[in-house]
N, C-alpha and C. Protein backbone atom coordinates (compact mmCIF):
# COMPACT_ATOMS: atom_id res chain seq x y z
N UNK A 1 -109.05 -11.58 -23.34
CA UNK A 1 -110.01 -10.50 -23.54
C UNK A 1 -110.88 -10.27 -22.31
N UNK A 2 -110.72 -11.19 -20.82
CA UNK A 2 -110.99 -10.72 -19.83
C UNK A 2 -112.90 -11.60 -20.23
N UNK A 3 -113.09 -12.54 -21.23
CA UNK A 3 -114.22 -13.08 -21.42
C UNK A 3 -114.32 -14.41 -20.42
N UNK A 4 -115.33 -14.57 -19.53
CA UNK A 4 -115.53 -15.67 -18.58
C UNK A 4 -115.80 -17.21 -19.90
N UNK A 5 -115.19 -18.33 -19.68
CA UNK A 5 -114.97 -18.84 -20.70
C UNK A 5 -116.50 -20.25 -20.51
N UNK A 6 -116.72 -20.35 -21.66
CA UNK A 6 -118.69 -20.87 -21.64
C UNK A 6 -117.75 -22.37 -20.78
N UNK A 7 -117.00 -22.90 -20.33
CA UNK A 7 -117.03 -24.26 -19.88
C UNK A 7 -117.06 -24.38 -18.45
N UNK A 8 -117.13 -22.65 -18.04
CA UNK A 8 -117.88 -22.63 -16.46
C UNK A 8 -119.24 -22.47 -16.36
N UNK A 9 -120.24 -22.68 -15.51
CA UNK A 9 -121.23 -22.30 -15.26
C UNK A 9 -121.37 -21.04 -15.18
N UNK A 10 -120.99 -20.33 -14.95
CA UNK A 10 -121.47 -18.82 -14.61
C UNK A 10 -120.70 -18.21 -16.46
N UNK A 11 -119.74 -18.76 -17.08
CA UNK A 11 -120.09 -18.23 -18.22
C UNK A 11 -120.80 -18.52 -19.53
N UNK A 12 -121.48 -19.64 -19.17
CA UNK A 12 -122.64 -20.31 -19.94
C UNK A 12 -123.86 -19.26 -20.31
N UNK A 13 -124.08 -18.67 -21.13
CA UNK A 13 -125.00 -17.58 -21.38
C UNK A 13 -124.75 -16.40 -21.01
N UNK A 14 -123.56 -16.36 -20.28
CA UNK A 14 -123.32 -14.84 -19.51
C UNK A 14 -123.51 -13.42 -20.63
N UNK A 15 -123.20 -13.82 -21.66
CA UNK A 15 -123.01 -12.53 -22.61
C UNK A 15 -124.40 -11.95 -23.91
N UNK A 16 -125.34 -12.70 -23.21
CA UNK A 16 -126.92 -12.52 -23.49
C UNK A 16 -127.37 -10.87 -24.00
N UNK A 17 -127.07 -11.10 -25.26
CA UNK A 17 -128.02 -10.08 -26.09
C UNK A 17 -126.81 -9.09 -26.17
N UNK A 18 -125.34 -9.40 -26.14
CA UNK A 18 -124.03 -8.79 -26.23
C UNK A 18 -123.42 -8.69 -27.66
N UNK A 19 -123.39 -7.81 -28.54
CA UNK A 19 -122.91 -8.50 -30.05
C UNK A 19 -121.17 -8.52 -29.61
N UNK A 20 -121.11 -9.32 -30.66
CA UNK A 20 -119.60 -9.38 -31.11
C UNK A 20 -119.93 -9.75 -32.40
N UNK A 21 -118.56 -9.27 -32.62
CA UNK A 21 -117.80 -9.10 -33.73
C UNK A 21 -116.91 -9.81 -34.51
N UNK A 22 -116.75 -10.58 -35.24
CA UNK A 22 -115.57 -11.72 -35.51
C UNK A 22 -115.39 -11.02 -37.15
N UNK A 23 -113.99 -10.38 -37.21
CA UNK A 23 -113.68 -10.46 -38.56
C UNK A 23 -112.86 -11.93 -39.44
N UNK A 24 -112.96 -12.23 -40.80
CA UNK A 24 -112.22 -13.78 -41.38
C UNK A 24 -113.38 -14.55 -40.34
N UNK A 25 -114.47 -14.20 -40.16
CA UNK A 25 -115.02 -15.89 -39.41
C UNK A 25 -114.62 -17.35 -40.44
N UNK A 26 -114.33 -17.10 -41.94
CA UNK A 26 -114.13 -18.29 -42.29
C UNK A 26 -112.99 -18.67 -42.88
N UNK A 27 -111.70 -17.98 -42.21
CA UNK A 27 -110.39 -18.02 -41.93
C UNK A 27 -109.74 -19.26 -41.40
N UNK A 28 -108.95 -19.40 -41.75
CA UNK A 28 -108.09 -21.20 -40.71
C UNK A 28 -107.94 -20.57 -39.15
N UNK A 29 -108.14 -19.29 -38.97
CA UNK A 29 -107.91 -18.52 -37.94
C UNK A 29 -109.25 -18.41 -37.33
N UNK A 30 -109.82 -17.61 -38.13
CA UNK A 30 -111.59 -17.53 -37.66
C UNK A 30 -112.30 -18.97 -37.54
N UNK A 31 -112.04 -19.83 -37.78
CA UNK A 31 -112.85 -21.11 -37.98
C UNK A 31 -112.28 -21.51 -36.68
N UNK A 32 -111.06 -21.56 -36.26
CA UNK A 32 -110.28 -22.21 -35.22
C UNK A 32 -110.22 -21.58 -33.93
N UNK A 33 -109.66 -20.33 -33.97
CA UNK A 33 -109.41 -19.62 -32.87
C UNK A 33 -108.08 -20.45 -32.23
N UNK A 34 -107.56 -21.18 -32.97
CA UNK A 34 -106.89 -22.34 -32.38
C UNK A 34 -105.42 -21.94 -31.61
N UNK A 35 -105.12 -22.67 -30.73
CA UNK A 35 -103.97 -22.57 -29.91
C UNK A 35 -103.03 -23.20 -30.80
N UNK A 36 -101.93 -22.80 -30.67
CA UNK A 36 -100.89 -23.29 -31.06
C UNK A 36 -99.96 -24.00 -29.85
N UNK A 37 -99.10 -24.93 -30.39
CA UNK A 37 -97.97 -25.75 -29.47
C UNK A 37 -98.92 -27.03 -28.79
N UNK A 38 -100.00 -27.51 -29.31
CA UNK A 38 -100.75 -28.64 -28.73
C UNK A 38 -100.04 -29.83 -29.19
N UNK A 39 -99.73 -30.76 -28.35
CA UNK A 39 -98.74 -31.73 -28.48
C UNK A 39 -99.85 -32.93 -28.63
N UNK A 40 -101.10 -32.89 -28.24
CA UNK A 40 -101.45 -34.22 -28.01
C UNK A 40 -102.71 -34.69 -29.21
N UNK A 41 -103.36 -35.33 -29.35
CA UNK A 41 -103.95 -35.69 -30.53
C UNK A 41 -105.22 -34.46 -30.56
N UNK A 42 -105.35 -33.66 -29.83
CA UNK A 42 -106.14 -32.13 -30.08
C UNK A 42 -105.28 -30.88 -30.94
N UNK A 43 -104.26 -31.43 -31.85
CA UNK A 43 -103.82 -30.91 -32.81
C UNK A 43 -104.73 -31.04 -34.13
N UNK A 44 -106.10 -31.91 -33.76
CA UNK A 44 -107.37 -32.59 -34.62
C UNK A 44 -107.95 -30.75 -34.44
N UNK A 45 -108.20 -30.07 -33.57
CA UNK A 45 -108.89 -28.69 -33.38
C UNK A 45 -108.23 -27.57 -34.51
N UNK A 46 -107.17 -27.73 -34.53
CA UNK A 46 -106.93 -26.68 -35.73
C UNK A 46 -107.44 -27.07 -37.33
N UNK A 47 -108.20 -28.29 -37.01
CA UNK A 47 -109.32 -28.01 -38.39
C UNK A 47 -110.68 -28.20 -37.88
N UNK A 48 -110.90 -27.97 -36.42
CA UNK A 48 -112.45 -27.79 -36.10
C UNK A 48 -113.43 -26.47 -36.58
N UNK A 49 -114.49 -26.70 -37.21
CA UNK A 49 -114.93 -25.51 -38.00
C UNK A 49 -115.49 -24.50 -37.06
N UNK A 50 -115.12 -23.55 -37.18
CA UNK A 50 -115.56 -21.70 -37.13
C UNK A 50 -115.69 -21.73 -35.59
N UNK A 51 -114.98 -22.52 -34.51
CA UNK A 51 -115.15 -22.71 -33.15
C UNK A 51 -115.36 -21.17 -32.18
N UNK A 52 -114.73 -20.20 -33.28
CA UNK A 52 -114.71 -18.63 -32.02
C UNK A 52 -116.33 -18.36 -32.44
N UNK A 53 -117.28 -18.56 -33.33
CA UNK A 53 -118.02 -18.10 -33.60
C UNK A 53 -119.14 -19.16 -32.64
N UNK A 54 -119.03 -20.92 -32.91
CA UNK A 54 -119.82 -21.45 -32.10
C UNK A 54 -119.70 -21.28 -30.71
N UNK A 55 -118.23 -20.74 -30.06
CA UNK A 55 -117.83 -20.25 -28.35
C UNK A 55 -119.17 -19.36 -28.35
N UNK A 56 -118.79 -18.43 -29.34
CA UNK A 56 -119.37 -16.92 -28.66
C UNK A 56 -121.11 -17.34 -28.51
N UNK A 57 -121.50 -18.23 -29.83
CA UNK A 57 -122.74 -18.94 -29.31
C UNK A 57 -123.19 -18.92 -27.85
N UNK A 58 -122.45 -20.56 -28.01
CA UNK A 58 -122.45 -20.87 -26.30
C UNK A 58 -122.31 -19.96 -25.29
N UNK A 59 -121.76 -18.48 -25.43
CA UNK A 59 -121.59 -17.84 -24.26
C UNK A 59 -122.64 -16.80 -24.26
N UNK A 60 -123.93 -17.01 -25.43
CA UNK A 60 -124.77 -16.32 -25.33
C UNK A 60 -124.63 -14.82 -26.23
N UNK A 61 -123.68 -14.63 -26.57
CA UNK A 61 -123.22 -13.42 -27.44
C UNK A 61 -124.32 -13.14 -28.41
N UNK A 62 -125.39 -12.14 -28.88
CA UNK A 62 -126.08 -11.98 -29.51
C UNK A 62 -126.07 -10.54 -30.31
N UNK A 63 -126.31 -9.96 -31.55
CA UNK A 63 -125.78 -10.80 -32.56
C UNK A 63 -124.28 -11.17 -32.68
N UNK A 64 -124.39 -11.99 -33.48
CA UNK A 64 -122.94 -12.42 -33.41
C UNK A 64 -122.68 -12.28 -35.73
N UNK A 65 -121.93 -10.98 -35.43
CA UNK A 65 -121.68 -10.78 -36.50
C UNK A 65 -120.44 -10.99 -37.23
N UNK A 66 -120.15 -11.78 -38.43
CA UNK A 66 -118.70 -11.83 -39.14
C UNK A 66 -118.72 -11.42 -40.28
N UNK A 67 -117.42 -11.49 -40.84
CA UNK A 67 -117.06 -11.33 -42.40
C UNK A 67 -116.85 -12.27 -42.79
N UNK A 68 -117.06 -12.68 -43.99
CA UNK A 68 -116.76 -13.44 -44.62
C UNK A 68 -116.81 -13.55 -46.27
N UNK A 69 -116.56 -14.78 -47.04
CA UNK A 69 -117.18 -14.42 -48.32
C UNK A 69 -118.41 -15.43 -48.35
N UNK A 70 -118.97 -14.43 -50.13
CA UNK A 70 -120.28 -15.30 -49.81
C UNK A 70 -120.47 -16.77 -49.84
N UNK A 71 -119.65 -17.38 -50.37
CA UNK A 71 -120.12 -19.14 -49.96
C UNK A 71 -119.71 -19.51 -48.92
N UNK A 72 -119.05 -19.09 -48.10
CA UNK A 72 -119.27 -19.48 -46.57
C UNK A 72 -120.41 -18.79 -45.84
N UNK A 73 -121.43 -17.89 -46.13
CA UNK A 73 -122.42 -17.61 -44.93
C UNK A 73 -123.40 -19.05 -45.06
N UNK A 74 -123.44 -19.20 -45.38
CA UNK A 74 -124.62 -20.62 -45.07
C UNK A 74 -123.86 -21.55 -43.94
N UNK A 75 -122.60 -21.85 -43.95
CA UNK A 75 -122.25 -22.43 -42.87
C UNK A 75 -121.54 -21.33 -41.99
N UNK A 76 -121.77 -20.43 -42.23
CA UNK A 76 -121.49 -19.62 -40.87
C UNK A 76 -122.82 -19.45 -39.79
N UNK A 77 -123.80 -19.27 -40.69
CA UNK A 77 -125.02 -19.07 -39.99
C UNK A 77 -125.32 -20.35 -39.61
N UNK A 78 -124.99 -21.88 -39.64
CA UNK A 78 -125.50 -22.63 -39.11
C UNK A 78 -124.56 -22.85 -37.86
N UNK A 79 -123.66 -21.99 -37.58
CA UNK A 79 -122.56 -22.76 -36.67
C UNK A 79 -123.02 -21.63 -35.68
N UNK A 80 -123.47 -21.03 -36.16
CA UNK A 80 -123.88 -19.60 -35.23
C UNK A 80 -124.36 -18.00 -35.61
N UNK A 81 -123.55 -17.74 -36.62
CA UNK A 81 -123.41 -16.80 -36.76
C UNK A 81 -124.80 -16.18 -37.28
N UNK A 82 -125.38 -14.98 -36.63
CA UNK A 82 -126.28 -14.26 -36.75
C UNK A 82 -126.32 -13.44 -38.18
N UNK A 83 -125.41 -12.65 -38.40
CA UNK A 83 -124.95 -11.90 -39.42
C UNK A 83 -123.99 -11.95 -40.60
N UNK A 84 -123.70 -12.47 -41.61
CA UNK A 84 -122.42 -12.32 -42.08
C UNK A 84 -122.26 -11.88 -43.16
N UNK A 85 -121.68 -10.40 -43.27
CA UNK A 85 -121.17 -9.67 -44.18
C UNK A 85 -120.24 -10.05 -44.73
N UNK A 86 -120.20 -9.49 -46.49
CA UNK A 86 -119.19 -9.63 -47.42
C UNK A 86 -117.77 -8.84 -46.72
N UNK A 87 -116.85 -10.25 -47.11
CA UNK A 87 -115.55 -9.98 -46.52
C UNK A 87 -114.73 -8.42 -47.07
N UNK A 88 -115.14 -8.32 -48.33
CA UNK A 88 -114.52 -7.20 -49.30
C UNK A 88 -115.36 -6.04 -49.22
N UNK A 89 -116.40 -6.00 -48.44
CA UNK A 89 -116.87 -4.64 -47.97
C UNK A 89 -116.04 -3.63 -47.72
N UNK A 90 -115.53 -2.22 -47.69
CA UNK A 90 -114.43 -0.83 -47.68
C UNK A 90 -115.18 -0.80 -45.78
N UNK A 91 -114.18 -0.54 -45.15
CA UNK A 91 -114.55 -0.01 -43.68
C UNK A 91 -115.43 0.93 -43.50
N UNK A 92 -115.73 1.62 -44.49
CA UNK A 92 -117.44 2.38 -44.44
C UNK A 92 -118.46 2.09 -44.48
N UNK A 93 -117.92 0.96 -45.60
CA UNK A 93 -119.54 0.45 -45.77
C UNK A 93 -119.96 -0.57 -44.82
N UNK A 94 -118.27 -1.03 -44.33
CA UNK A 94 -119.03 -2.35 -42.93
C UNK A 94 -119.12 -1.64 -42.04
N UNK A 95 -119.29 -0.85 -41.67
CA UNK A 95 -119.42 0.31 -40.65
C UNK A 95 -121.15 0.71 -40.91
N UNK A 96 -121.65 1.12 -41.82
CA UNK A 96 -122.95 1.19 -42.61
C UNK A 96 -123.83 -0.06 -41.94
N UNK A 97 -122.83 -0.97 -42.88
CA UNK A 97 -123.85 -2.71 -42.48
C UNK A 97 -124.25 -2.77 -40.82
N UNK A 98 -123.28 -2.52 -40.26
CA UNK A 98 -122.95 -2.99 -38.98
C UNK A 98 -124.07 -2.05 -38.12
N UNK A 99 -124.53 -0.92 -39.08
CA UNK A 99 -125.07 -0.39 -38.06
C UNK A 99 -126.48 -0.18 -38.68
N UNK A 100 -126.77 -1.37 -39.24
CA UNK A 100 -128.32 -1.52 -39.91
C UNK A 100 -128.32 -2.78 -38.92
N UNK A 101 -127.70 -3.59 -38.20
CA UNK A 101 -128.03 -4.83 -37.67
C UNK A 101 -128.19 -4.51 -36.11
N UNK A 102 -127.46 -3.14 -35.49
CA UNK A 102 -127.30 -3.03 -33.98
C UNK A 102 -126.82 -1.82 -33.93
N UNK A 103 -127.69 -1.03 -32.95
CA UNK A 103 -126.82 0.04 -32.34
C UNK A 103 -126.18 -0.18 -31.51
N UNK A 104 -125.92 -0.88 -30.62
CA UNK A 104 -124.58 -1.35 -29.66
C UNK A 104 -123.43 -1.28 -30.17
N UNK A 105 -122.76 -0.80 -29.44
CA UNK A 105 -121.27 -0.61 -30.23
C UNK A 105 -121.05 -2.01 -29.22
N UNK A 106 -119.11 -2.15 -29.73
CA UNK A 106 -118.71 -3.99 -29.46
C UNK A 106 -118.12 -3.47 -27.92
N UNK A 107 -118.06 -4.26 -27.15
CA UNK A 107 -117.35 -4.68 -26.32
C UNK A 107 -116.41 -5.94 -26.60
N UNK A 108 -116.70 -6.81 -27.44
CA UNK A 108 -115.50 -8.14 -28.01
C UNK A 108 -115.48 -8.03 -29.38
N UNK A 109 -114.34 -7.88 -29.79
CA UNK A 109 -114.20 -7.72 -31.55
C UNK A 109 -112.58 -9.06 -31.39
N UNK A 110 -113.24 -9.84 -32.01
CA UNK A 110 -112.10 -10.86 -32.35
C UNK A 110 -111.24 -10.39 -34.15
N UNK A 111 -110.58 -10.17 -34.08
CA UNK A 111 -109.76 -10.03 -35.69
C UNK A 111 -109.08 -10.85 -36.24
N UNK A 112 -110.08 -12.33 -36.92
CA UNK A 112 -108.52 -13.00 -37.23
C UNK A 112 -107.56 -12.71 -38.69
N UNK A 113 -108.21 -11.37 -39.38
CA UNK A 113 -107.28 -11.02 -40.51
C UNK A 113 -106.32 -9.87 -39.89
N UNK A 114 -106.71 -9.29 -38.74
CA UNK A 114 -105.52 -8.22 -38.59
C UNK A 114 -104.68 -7.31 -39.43
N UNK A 115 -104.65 -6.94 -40.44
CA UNK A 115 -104.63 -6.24 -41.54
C UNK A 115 -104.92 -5.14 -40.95
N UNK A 116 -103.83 -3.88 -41.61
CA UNK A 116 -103.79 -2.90 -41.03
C UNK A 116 -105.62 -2.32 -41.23
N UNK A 117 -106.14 -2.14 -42.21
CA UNK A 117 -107.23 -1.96 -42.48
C UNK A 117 -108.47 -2.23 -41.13
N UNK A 118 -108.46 -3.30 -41.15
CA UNK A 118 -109.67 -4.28 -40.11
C UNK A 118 -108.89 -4.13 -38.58
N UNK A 119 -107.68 -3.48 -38.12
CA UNK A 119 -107.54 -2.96 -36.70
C UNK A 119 -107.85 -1.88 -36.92
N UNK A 120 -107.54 -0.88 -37.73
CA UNK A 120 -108.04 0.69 -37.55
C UNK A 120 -109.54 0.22 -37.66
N UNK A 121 -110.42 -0.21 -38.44
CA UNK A 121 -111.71 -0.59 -37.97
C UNK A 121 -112.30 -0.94 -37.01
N UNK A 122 -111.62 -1.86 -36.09
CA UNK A 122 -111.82 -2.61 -34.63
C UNK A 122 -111.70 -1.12 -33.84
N UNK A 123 -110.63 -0.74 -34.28
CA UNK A 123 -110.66 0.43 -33.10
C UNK A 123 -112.09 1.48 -32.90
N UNK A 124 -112.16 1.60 -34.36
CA UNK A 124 -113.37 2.51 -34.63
C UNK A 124 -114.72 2.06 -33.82
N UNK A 125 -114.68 0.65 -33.61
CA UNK A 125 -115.87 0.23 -33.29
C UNK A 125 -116.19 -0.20 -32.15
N UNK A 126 -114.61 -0.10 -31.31
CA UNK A 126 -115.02 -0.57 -29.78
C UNK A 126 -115.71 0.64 -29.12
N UNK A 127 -116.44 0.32 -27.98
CA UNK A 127 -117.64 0.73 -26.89
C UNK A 127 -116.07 1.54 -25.92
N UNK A 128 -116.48 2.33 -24.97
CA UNK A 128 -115.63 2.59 -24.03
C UNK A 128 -115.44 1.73 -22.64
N UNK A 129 -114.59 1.06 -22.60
CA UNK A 129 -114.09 -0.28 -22.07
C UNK A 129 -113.92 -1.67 -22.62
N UNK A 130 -114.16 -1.17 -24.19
CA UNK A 130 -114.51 -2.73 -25.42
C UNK A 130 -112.82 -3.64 -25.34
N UNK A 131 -112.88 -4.25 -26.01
CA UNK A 131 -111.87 -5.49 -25.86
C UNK A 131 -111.10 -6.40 -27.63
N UNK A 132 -110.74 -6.02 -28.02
CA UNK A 132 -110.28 -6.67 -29.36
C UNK A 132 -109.17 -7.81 -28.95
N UNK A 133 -108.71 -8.45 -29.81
CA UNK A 133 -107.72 -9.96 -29.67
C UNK A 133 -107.63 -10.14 -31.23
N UNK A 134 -106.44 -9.84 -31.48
CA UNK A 134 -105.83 -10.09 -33.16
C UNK A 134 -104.84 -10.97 -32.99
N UNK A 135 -104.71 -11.77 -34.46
CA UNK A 135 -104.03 -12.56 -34.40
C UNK A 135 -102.85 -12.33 -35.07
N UNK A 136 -102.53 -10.74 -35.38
CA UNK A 136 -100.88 -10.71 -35.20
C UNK A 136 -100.68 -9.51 -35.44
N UNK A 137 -99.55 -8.85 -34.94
CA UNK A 137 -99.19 -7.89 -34.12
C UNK A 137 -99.88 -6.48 -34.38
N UNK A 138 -100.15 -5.92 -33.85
CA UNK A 138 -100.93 -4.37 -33.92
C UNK A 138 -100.07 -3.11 -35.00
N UNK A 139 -100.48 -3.02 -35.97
CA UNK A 139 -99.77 -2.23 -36.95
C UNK A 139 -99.95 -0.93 -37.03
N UNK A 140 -100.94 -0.69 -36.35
CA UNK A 140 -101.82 0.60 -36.27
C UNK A 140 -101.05 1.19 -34.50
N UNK A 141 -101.26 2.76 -34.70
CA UNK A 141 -100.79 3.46 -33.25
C UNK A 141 -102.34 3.57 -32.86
N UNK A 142 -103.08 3.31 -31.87
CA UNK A 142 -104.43 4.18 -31.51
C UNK A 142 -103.89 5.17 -30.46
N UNK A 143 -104.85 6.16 -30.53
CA UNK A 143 -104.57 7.04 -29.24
C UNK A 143 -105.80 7.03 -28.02
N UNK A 144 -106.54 5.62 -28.62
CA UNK A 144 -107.42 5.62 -27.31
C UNK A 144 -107.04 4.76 -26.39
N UNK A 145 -107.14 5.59 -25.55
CA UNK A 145 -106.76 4.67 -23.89
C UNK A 145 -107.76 3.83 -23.33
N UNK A 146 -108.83 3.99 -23.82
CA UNK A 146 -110.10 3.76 -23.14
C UNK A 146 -110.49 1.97 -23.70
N UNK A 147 -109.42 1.73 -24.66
CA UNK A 147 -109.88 0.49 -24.90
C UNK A 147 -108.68 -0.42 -24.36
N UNK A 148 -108.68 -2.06 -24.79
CA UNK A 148 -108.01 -3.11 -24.34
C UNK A 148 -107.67 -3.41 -25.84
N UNK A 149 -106.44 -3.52 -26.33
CA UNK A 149 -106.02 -4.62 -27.70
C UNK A 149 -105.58 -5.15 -27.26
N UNK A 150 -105.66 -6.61 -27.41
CA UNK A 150 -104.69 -7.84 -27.37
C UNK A 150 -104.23 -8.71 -28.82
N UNK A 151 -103.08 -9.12 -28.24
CA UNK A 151 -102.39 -9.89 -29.93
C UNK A 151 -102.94 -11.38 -29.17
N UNK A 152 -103.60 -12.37 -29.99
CA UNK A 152 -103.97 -13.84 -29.43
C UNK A 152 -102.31 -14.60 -29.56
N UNK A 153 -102.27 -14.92 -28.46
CA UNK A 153 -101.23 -16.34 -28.20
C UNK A 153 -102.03 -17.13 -26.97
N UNK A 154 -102.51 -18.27 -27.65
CA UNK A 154 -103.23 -19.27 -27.38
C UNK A 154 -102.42 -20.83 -26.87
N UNK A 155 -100.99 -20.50 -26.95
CA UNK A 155 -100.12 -21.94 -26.08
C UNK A 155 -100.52 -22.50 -25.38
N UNK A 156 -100.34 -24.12 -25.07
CA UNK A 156 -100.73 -24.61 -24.16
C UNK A 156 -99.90 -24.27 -23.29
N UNK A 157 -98.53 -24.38 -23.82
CA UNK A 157 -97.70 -23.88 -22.54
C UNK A 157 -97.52 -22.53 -21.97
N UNK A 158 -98.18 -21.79 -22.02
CA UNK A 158 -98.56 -20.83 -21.14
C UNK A 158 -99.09 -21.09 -19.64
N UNK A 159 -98.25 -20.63 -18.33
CA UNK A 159 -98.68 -21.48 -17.16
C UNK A 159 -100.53 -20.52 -17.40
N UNK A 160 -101.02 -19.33 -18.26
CA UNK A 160 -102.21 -19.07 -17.45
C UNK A 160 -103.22 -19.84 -18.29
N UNK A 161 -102.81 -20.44 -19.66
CA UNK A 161 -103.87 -21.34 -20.20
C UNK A 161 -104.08 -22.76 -19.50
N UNK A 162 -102.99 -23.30 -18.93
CA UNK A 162 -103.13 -24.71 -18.54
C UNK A 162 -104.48 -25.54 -17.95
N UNK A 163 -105.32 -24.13 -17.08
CA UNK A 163 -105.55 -24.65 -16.22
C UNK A 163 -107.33 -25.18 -17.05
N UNK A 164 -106.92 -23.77 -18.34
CA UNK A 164 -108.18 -23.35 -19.07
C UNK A 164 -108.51 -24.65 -20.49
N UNK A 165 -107.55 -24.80 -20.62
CA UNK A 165 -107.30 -26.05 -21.82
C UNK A 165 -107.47 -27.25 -20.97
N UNK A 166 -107.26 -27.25 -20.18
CA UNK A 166 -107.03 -29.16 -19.14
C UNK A 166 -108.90 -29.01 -19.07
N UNK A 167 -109.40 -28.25 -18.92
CA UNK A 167 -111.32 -27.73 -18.71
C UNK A 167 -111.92 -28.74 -19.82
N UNK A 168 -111.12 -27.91 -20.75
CA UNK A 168 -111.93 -27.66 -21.97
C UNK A 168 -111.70 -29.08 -22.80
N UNK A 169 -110.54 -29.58 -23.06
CA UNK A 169 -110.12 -30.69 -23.68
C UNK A 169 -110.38 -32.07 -22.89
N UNK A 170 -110.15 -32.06 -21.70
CA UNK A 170 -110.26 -33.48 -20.78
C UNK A 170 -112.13 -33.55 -20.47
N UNK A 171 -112.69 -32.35 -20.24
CA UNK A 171 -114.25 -32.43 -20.14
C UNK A 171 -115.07 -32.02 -20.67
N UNK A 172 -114.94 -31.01 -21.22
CA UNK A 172 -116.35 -30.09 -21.88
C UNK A 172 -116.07 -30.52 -23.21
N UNK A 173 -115.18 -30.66 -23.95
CA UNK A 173 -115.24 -30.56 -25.32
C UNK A 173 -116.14 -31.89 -25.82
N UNK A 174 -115.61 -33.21 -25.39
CA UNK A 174 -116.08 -34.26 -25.81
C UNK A 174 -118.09 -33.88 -25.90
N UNK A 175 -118.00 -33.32 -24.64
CA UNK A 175 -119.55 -33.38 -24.43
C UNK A 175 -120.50 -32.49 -25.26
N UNK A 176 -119.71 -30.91 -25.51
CA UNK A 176 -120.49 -30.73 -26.20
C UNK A 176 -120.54 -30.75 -27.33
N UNK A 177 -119.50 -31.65 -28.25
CA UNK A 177 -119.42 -32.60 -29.43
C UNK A 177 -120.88 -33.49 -29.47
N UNK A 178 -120.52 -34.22 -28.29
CA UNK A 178 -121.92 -35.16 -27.95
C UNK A 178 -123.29 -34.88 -28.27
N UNK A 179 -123.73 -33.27 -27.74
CA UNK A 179 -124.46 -32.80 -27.69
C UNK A 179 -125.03 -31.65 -28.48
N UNK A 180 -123.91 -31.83 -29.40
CA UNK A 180 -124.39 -31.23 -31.50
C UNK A 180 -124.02 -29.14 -31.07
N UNK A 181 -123.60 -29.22 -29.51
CA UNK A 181 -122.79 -27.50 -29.28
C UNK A 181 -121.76 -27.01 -29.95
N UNK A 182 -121.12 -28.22 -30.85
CA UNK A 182 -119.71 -27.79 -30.68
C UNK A 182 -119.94 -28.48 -32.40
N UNK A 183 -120.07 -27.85 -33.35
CA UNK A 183 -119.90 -29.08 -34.64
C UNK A 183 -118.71 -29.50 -35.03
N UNK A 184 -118.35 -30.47 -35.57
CA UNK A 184 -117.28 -30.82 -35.86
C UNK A 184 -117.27 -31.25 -37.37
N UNK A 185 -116.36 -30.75 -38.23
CA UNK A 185 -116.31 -31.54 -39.62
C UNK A 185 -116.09 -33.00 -39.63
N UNK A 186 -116.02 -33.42 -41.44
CA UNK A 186 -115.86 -34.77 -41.33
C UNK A 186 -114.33 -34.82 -41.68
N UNK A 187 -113.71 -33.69 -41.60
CA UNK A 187 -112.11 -33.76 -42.17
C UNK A 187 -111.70 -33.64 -40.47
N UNK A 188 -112.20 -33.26 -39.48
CA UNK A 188 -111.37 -33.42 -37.86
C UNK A 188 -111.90 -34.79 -37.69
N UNK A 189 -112.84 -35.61 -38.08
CA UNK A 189 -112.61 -37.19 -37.81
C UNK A 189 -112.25 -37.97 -38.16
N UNK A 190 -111.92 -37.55 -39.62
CA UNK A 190 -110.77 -37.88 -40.08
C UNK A 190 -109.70 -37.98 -39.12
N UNK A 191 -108.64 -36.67 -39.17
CA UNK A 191 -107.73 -36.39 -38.93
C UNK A 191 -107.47 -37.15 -37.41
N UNK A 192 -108.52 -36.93 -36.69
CA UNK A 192 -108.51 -37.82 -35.02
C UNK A 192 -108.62 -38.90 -35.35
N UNK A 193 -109.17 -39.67 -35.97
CA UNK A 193 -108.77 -40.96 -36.44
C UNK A 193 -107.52 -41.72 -36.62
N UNK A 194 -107.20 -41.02 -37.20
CA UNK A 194 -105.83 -41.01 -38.01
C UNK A 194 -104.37 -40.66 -36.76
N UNK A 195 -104.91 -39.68 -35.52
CA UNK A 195 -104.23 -39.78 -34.92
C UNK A 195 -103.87 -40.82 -33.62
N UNK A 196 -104.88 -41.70 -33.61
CA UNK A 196 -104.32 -42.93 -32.52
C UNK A 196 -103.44 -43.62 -32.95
């Protein structure tokens, strides 16, 4: 999505007072953002909780609005999330909500339900030069040029993630575990446990 990633310095706060958008924030998708094809005991991350929502934290993203249902906003809002609307809202009315919380239109709309529904919405709501990333394939035709869709494939083996995952997993992650940035459930210490 062309986003400077929070485990550099210069994208540590970079996106200050920027909303995004996360539809499913409390999705196995929305919670994770997770890569697929991880071979090594960070196969523990695909049950780390609501991680695209605590990123966008860390990168300063403000508000940071999702869907969800209602017994997940209490832990959405503690992991980050500024806003979180009922998942079963009609695209009018989250369109309504969305625009009682911010007049900024999005520049980053993450989709992890992708449903034909919630991309014709994404589209509706990107800024001119905005940026979406769904997590599976685009069902919808848009006729705007003016934006960026991307489908997420998150591989490690991708030569352009390598360099971005070796960052994130060998240094930053542990630390900002350490340092209460990054929460972690008690079912991923489990599971890392379990994997030595």
């Amino acid at each position: 999505m062309g986003i400077i990633p929070p485990i550099t310095d210069e994208g540590k706060a970079k996106y200050l007072n920027l909303p995004i958008f996360v539809l499913g924030g409390a999705s196995s998708v929305g919670q994770c953002g997770r890569p697929s094809g991880i071979h090594t005991c960070f196969l523990c991350l695909q049950h780390m909780s609501y991680s695209v929502i605590q990123l966008a934290k860390i990168s300063g993203f403000s508000p940071i609005i999702a869907t969800a249902s209602h017994e997940n906003t209490e832990s959405l809002t503690r992991l980050g999330a500024t806003h979180v609307l009922p998942r079963d809202l009609s695209p009018e009315a989250l369109s309504e909500a969305i625009s009682a919380i911010t007049t900024q239109s999005f520049k980053f709309v993450y989709d992890a339900v992708s449903s034909k529904d919630t991309q014709e919405l994404v589209i509706h709501l990107l800024s001119t030069g905005g940026r979406a990333a769904f997590v599976l394939p685009l069902q919808v035709e848009s006729t705007r040029e003016d934006v960026d869709l991307v489908e997420v494939y998150a591989s490690t083996s991708r030569s352009y993630n390598v360099e971005l995952f070796r960052n994130l997993y060998h240094q930053t992650l542990y630390n900002w575990v350490a340092k209460g940035l990054i929460l972690v459930s008690s079912a991923v210490l489990w599971r890392h446990s379990s994997c030595r």
